[in-house]
N, C-alpha and C. Protein backbone atom coordinates (compact mmCIF):
# COMPACT_ATOMS: atom_id res chain seq x y z
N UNK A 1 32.77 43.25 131.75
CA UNK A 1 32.31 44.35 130.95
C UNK A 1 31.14 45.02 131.65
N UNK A 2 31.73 45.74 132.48
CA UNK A 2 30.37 46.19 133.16
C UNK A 2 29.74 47.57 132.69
N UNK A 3 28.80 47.76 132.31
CA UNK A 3 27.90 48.86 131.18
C UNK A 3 28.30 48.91 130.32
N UNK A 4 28.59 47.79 129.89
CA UNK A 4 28.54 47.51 128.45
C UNK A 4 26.96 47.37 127.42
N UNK A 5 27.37 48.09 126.70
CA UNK A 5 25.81 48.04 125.94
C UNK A 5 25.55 46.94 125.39
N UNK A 6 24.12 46.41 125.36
CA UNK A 6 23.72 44.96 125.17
C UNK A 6 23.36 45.16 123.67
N UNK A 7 23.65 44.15 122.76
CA UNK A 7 22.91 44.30 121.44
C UNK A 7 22.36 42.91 120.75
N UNK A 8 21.60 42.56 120.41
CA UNK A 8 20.84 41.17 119.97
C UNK A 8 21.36 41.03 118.43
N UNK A 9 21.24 39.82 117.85
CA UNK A 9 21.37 39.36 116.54
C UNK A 9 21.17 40.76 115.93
N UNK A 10 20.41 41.61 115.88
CA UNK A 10 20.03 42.38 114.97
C UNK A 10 20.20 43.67 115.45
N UNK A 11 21.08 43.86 115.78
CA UNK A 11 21.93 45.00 116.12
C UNK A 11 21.12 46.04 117.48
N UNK A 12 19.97 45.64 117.69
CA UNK A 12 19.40 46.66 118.47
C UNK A 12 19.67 46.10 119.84
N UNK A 13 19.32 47.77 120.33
CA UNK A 13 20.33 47.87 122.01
C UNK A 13 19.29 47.43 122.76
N UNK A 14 19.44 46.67 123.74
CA UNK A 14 18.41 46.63 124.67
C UNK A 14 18.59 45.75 126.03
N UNK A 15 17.82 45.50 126.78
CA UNK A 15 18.26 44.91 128.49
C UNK A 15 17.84 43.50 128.14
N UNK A 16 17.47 42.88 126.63
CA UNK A 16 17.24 41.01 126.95
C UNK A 16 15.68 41.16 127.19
N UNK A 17 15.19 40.25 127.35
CA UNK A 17 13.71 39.66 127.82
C UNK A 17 13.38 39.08 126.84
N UNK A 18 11.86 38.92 126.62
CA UNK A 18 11.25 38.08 125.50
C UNK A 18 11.42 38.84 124.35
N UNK A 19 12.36 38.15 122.67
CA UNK A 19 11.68 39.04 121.65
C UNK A 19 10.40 38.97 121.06
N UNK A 20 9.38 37.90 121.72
CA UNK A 20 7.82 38.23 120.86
C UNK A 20 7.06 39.56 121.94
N UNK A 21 7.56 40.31 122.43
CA UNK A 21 7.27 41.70 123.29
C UNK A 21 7.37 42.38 121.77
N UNK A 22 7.84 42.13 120.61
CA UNK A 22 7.31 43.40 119.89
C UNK A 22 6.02 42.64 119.10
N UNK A 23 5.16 41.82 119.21
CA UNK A 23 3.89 42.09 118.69
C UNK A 23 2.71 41.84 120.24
N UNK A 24 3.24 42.84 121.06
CA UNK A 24 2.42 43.14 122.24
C UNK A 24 1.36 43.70 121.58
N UNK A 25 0.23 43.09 122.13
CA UNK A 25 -0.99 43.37 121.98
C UNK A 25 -1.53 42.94 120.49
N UNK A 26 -1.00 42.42 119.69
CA UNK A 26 -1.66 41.66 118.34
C UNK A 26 -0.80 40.32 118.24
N UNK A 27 -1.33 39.98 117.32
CA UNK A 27 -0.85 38.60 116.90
C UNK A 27 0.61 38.54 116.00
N UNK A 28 1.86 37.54 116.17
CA UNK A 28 2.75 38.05 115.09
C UNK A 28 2.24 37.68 113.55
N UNK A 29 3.54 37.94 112.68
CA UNK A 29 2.73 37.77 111.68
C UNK A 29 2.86 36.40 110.62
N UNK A 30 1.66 36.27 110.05
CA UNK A 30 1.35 34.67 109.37
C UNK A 30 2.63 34.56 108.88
N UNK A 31 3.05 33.13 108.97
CA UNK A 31 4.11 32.30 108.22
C UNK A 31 3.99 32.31 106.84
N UNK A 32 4.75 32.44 106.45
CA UNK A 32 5.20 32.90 104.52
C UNK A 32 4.44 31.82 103.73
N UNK A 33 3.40 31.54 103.16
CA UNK A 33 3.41 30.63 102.02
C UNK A 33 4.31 30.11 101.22
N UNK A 34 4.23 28.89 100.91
CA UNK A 34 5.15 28.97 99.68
C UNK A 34 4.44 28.91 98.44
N UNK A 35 5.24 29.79 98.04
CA UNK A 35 5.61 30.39 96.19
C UNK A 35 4.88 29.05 95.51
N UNK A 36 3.93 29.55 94.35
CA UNK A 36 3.27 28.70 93.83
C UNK A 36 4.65 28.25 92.42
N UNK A 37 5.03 28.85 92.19
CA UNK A 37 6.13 28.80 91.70
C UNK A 37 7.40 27.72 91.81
N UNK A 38 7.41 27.97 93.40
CA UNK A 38 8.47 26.55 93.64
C UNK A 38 7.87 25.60 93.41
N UNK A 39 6.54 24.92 93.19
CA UNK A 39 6.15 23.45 93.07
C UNK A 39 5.90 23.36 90.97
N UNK A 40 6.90 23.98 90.20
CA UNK A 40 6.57 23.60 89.46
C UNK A 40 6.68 22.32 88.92
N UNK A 41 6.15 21.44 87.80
CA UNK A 41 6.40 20.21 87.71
C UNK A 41 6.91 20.18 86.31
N UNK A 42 7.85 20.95 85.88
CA UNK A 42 8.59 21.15 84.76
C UNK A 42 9.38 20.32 84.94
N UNK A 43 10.50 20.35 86.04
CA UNK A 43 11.49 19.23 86.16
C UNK A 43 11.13 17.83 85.81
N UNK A 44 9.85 17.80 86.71
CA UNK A 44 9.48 16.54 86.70
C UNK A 44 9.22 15.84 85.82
N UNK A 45 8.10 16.74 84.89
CA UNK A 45 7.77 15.87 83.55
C UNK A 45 9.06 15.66 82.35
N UNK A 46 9.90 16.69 82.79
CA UNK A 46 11.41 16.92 81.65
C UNK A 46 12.40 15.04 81.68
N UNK A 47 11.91 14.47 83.25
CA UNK A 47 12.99 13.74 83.87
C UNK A 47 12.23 12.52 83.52
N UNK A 48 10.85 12.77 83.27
CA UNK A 48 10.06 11.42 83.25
C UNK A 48 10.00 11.31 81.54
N UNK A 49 9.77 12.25 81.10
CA UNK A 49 10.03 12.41 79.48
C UNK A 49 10.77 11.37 78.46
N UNK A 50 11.96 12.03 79.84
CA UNK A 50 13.26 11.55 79.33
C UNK A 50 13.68 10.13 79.79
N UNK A 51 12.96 9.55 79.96
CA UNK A 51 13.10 8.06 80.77
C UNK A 51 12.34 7.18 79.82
N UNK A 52 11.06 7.72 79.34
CA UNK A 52 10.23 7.19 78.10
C UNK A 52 10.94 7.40 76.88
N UNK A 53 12.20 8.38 76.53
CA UNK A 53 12.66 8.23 75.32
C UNK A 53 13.99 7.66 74.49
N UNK A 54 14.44 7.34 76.28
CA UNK A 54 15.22 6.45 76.38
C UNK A 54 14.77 4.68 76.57
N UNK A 55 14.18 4.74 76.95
CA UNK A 55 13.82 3.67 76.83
C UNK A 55 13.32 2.85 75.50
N UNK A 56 12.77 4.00 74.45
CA UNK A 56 12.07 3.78 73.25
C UNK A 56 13.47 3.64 72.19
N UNK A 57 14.74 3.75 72.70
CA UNK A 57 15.64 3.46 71.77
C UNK A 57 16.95 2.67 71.72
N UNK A 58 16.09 1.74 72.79
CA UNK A 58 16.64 0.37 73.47
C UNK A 58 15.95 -0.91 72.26
């Protein structure tokens, strides 16, 4: 395939090299936190709840 156009995971055209060349000259950007949200302990106390109220009718 010769001149064939090059395209990466993400559709854009280009000749290859490094992809951290697009935060030339700054830093990339911070890693995502996680969501205070995902650590709720609803499950948890629902599962432990439920282990004390079973047990209470033994």
């Amino acid at each position: 395939m010769i001149g064939a156009e090059v395209r990466d995971s993400c559709g854009s055209s280009g000749t290859g090299g490094d992809p951290t060349g697009v935060y030339a000259g700054g830093s990339p950007p911070a890693p995502r936190k996680a969501s205070i949200w995902r650590k709720s302990t609803t499950t948890h106390y629902l599962v432990n709840s439920n282990k004390v109220w079973e047990n209470s009718q033994k």
